[in-house]
N, C-alpha and C. Protein backbone atom coordinates (compact mmCIF):
# COMPACT_ATOMS: atom_id res chain seq x y z
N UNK A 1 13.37 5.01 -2.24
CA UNK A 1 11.93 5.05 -2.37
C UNK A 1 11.34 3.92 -1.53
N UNK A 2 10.26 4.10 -0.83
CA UNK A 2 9.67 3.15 -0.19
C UNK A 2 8.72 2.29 -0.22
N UNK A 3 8.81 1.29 -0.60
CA UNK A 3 8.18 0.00 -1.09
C UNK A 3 6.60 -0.60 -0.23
N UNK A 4 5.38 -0.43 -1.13
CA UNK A 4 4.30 -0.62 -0.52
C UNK A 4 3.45 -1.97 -1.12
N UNK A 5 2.43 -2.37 -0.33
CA UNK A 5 1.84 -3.24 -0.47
C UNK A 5 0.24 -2.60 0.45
N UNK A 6 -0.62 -2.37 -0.48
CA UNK A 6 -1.71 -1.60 -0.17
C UNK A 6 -3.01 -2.93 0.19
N UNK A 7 -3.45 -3.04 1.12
CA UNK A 7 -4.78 -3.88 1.33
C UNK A 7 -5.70 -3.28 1.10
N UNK A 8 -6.83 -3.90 0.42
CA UNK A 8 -8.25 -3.40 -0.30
C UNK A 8 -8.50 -2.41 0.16
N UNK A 9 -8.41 -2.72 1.81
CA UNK A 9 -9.65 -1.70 2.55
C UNK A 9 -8.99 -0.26 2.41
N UNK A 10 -7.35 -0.10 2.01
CA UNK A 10 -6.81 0.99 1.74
C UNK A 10 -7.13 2.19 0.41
N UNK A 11 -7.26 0.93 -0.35
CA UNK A 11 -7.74 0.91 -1.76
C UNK A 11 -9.03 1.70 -1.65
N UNK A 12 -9.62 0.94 -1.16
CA UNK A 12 -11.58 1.05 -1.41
C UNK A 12 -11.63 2.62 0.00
N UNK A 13 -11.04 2.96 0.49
CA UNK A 13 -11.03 4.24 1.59
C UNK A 13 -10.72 5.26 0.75
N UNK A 14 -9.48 5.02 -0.11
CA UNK A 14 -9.09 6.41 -0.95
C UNK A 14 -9.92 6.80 -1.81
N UNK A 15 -10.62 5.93 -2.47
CA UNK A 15 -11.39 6.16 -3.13
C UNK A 15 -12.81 6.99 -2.77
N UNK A 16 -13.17 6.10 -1.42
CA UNK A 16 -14.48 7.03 -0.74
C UNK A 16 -14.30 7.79 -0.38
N UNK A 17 -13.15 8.38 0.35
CA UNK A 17 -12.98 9.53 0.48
C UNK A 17 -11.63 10.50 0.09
N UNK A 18 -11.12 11.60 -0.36
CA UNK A 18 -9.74 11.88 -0.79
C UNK A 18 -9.08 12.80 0.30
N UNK A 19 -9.85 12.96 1.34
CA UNK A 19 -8.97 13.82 2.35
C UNK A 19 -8.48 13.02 3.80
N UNK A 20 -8.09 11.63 3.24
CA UNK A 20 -7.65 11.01 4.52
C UNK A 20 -6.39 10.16 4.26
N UNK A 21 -5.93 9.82 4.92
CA UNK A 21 -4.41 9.05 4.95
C UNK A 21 -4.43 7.91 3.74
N UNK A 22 -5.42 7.22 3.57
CA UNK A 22 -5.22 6.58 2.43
C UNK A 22 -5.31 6.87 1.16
N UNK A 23 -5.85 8.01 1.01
CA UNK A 23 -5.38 8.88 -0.04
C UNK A 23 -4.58 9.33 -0.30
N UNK A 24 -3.99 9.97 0.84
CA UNK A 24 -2.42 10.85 0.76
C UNK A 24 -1.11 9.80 0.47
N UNK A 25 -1.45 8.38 1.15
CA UNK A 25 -0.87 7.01 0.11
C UNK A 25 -0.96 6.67 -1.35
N UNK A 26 -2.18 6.92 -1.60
CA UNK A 26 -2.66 6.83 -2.96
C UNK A 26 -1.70 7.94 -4.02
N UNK A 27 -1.76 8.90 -3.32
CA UNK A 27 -1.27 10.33 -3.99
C UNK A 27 0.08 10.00 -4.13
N UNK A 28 0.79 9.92 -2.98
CA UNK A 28 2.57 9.25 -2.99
C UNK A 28 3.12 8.52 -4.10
N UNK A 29 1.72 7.26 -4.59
CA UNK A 29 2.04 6.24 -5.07
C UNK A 29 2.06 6.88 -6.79
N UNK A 30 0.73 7.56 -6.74
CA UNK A 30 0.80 8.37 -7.86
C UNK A 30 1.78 8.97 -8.60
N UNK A 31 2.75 10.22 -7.38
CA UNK A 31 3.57 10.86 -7.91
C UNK A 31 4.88 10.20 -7.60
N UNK A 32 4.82 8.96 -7.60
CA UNK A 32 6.05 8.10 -7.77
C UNK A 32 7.25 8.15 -6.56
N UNK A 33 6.23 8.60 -5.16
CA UNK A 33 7.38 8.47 -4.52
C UNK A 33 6.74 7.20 -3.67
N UNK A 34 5.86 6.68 -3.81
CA UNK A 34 6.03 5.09 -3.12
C UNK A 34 6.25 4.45 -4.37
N UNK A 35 6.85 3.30 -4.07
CA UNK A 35 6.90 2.25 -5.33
C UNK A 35 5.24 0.98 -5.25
N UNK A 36 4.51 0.85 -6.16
CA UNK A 36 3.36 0.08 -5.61
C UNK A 36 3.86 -1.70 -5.81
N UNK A 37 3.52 -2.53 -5.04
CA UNK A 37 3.68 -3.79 -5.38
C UNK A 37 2.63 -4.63 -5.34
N UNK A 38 2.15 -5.58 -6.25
CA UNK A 38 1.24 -6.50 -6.26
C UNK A 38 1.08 -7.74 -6.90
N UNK A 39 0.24 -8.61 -6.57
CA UNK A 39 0.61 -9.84 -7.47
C UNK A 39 -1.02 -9.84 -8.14
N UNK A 40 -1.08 -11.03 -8.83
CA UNK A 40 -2.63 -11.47 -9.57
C UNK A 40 -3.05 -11.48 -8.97
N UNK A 41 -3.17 -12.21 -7.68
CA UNK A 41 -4.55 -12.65 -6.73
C UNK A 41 -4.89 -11.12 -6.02
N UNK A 42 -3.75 -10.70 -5.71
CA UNK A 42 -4.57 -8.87 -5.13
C UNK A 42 -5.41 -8.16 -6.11
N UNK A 43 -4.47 -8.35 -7.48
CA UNK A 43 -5.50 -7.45 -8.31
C UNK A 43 -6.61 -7.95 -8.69
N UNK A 44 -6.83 -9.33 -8.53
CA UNK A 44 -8.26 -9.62 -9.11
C UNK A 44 -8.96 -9.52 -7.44
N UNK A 45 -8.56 -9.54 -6.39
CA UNK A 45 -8.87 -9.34 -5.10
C UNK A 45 -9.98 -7.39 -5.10
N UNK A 46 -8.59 -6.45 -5.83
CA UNK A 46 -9.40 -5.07 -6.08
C UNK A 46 -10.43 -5.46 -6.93
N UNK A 47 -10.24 -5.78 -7.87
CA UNK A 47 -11.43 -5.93 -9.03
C UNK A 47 -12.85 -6.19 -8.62
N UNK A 48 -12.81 -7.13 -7.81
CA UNK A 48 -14.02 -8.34 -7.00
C UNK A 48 -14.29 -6.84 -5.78
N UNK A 49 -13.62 -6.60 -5.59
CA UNK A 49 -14.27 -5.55 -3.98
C UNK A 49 -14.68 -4.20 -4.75
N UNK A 50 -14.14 -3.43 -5.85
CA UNK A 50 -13.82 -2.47 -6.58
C UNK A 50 -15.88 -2.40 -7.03
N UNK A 51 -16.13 -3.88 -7.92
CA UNK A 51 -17.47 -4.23 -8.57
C UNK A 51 -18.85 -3.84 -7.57
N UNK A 52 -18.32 -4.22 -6.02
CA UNK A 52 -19.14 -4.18 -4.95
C UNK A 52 -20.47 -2.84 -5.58
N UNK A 53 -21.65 -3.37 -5.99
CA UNK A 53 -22.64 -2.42 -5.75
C UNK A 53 -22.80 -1.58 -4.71
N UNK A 54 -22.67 -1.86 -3.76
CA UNK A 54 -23.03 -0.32 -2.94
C UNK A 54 -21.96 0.02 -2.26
N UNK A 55 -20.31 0.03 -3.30
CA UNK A 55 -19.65 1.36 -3.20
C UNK A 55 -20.00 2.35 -4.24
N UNK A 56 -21.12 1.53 -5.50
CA UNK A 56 -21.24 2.74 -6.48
C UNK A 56 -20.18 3.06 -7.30
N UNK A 57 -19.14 2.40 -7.63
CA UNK A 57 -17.93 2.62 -8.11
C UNK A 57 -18.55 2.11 -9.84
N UNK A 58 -18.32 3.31 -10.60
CA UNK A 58 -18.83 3.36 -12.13
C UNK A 58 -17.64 2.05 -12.56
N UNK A 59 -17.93 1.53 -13.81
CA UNK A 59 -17.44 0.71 -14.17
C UNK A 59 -16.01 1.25 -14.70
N UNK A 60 -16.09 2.45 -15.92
CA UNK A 60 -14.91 3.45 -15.73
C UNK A 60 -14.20 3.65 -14.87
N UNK A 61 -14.75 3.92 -14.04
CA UNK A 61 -14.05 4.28 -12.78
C UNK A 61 -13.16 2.86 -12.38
N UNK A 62 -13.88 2.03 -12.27
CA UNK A 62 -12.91 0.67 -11.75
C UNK A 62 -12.23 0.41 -12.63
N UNK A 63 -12.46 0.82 -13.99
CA UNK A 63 -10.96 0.17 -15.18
C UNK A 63 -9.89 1.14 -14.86
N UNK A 64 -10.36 2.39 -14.41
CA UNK A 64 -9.01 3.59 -14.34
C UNK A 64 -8.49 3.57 -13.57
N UNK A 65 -9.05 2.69 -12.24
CA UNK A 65 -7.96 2.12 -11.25
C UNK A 65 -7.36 1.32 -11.64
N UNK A 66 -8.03 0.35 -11.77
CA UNK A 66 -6.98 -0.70 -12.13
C UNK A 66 -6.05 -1.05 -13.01
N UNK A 67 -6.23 0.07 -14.04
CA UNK A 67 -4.92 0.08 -14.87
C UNK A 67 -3.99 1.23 -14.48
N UNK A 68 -4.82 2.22 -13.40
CA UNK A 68 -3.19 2.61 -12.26
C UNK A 68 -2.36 2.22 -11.89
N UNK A 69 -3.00 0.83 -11.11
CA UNK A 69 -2.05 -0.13 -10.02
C UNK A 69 -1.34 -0.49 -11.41
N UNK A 70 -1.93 -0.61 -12.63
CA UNK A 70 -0.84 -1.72 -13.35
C UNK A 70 0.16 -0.87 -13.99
N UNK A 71 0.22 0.34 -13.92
CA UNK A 71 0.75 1.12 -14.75
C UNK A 71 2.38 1.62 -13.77
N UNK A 72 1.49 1.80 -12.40
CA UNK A 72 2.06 2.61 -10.97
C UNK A 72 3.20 1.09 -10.58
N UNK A 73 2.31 0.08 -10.70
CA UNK A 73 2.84 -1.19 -9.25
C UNK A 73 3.85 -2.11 -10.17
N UNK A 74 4.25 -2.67 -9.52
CA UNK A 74 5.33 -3.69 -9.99
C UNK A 74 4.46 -5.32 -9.89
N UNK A 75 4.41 -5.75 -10.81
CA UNK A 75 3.86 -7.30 -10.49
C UNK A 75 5.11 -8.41 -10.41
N UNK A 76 4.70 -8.88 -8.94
CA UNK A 76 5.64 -10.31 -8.38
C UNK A 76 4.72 -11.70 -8.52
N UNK A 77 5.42 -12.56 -8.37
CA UNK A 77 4.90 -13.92 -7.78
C UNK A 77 5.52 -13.82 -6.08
N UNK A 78 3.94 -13.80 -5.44
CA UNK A 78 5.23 -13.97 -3.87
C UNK A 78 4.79 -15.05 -4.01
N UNK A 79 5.56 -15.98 -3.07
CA UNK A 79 6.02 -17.22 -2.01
C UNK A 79 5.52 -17.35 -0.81
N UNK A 80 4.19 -18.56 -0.89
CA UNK A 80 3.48 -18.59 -0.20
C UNK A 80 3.95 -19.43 1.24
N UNK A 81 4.36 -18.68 2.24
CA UNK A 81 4.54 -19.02 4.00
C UNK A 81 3.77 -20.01 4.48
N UNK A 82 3.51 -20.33 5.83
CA UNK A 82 3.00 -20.97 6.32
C UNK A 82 2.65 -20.31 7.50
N UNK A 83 2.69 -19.19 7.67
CA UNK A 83 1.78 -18.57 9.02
C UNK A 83 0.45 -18.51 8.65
N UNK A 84 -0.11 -19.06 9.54
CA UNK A 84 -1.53 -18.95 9.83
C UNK A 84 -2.42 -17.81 9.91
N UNK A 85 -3.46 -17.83 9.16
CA UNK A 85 -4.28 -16.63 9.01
C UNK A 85 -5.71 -17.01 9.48
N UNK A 86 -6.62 -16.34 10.09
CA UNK A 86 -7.47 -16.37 10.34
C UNK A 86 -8.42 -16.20 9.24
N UNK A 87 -8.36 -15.56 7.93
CA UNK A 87 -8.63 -15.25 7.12
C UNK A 87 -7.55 -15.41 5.59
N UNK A 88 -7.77 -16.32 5.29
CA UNK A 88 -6.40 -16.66 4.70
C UNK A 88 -6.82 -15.69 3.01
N UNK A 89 -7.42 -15.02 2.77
CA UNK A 89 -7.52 -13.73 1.90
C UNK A 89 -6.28 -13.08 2.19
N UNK A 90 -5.75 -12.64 3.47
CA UNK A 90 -5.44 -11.66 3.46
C UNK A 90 -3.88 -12.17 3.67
N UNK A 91 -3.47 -13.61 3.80
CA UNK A 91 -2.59 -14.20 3.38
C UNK A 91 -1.50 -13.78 2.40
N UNK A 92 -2.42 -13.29 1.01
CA UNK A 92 -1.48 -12.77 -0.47
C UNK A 92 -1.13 -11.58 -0.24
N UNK A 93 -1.68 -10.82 0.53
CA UNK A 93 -1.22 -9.05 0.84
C UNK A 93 -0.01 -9.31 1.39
N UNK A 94 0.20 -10.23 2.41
CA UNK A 94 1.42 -10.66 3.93
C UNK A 94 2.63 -10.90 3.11
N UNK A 95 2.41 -11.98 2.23
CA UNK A 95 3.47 -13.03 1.02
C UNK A 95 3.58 -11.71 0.14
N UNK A 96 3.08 -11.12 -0.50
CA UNK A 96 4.02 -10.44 -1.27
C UNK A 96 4.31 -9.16 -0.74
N UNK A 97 3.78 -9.11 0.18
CA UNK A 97 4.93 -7.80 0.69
C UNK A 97 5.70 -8.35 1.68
N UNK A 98 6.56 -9.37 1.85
CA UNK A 98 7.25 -10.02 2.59
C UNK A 98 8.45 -10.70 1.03
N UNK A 99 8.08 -10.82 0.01
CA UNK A 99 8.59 -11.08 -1.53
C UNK A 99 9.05 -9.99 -1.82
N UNK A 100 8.73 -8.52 -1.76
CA UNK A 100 9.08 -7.37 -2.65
C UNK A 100 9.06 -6.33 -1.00
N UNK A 101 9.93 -7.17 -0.04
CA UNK A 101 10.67 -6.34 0.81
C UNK A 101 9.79 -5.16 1.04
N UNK A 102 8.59 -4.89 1.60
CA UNK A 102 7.83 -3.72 1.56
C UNK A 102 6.69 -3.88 2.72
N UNK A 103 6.44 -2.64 3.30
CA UNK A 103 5.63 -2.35 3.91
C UNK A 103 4.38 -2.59 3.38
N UNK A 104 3.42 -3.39 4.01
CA UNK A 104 2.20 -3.79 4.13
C UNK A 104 1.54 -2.60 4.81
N UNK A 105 0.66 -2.12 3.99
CA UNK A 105 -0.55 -0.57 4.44
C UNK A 105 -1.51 -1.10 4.61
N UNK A 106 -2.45 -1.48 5.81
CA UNK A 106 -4.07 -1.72 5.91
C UNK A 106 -4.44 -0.85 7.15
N UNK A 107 -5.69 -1.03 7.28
CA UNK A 107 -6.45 -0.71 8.25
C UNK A 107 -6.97 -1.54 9.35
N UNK A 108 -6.51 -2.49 8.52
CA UNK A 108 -7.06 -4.07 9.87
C UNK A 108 -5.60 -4.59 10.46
N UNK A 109 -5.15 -4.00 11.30
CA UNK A 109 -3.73 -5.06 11.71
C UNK A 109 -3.99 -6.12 12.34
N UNK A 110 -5.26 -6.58 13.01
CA UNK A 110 -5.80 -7.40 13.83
C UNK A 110 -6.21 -8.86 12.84
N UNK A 111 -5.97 -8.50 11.26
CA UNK A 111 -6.16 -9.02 10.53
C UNK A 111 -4.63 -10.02 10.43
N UNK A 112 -3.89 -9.20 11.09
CA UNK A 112 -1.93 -9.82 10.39
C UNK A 112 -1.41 -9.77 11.86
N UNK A 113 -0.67 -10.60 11.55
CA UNK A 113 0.54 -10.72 12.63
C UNK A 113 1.17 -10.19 13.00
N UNK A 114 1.57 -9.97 14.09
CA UNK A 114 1.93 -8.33 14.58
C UNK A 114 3.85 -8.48 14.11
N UNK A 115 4.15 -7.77 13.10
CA UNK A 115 5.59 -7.57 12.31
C UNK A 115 5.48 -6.15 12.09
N UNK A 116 6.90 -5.80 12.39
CA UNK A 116 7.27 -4.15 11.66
C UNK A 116 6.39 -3.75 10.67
N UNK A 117 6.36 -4.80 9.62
CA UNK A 117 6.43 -4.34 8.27
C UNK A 117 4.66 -4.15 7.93
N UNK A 118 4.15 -3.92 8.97
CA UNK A 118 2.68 -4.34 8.38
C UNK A 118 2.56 -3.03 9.23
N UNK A 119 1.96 -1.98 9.10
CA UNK A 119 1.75 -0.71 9.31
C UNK A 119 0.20 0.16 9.18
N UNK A 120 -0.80 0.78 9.76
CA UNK A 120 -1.45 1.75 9.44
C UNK A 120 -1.07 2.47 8.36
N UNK A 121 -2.20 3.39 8.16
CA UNK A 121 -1.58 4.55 7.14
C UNK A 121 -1.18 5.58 7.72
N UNK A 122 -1.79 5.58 9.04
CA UNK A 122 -0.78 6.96 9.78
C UNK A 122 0.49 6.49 10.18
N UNK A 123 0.42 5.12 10.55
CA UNK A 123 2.13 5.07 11.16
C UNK A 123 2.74 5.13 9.93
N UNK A 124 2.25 4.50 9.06
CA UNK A 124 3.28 4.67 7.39
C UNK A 124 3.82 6.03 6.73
N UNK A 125 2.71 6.79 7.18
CA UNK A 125 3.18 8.34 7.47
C UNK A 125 4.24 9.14 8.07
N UNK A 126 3.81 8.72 9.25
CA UNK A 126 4.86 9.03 10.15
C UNK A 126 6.69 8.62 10.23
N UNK A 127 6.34 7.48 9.63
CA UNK A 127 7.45 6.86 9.47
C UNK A 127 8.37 7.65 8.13
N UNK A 128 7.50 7.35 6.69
CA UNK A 128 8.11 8.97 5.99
C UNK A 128 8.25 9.88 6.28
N UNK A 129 7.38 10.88 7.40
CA UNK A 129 7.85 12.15 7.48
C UNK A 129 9.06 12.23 8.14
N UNK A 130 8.93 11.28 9.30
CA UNK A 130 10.22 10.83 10.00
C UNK A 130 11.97 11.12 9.37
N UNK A 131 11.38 10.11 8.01
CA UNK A 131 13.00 9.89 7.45
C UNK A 131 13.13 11.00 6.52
N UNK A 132 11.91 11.71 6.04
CA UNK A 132 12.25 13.26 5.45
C UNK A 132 12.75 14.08 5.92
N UNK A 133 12.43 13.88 7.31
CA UNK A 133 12.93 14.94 8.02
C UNK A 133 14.47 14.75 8.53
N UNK A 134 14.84 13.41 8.57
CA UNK A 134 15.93 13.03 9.25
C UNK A 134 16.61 13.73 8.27
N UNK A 135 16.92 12.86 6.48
CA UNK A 135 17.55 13.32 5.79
C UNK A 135 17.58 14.66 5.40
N UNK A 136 16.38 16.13 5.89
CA UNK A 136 16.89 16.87 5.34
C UNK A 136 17.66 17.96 6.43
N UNK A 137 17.50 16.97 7.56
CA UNK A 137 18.86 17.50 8.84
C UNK A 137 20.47 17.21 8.17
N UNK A 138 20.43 16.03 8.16
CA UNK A 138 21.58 15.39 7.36
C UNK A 138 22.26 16.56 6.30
N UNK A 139 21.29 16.80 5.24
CA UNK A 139 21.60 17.54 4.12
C UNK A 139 22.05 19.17 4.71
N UNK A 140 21.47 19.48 5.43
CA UNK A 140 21.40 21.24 6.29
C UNK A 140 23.12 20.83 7.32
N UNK A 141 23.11 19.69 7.72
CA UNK A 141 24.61 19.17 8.93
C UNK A 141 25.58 19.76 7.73
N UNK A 142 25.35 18.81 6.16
CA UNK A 142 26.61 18.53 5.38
C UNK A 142 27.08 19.87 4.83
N UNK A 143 25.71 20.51 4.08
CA UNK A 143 25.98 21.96 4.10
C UNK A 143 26.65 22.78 4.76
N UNK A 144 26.60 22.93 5.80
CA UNK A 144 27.49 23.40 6.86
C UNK A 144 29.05 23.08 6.36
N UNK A 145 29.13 21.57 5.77
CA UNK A 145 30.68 21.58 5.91
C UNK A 145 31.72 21.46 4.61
N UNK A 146 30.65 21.78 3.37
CA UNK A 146 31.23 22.42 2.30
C UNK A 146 31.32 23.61 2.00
């Protein structure tokens, strides 16, 4: 299963809209085939962006997320680095998905340091369909030889 670390703006997209890549993340995470990871400072990070008046996000609505992530995600303490951020917010997204071995999902890469592990939601896509597809060559090869 493949290990995620979702940035707000991923968060706050699925929500505005449900027919785009950060939804179809959202959905994954849902039906348990991403694993979600997060620490305190992200979730009170959603909470604070989640409240934002003019996303309009009902107050319901923001408790039923956020006891998704807590229900869906795994809570770490990451281990705070010393690479430099231009925005050192976005610092706790980097550290714990660099703690819980996982792909970092945003929309701002210009925000992070350019590493594998920090991904779009389409390349994060791609990259699953990728290894779905690999393994179910694999599985169709082995077939063949039982």
């Amino acid at each position: 299963m493949k290990r995620a670390v979702i940035d707000t703006n991923i968060l706050v997209s699925s929500i505005l809209s449900s027919e785009g890549n950060p939804a179809r993340i959202m959905n994954l995470i849902s039906d348990k085939q991403i694993q979600l990871f997060y620490c305190s400072p992200i979730l009170k990070e959603y909470k604070r962006v989640l409240a934002y008046e003019k996303l309009n996000i009902s107050p319901q609505t923001q408790r039923r997320i956020v006891e998704a992530i807590e229900d869906l995600g795994i809570l770490i303490e990451p281990i705070a680095d010393d690479v430099p951020f231009f925005d050192e917010s976005d610092h706790v997204f980097y550290d714990t998905a660099r703690a819980s071995k996982a792909i970092l999902i945003t929309g701002n890469l210009k925000h992070y340091p350019a590493e594998a592990f920090i991904m779009t939601p389409t390349e994060f896509l791609i990259m699953i369909r990728r290894k779905h597809i690999r393994c179910a060559r694999i599985q169709k090869e082995y077939s063949l030889y039982v």
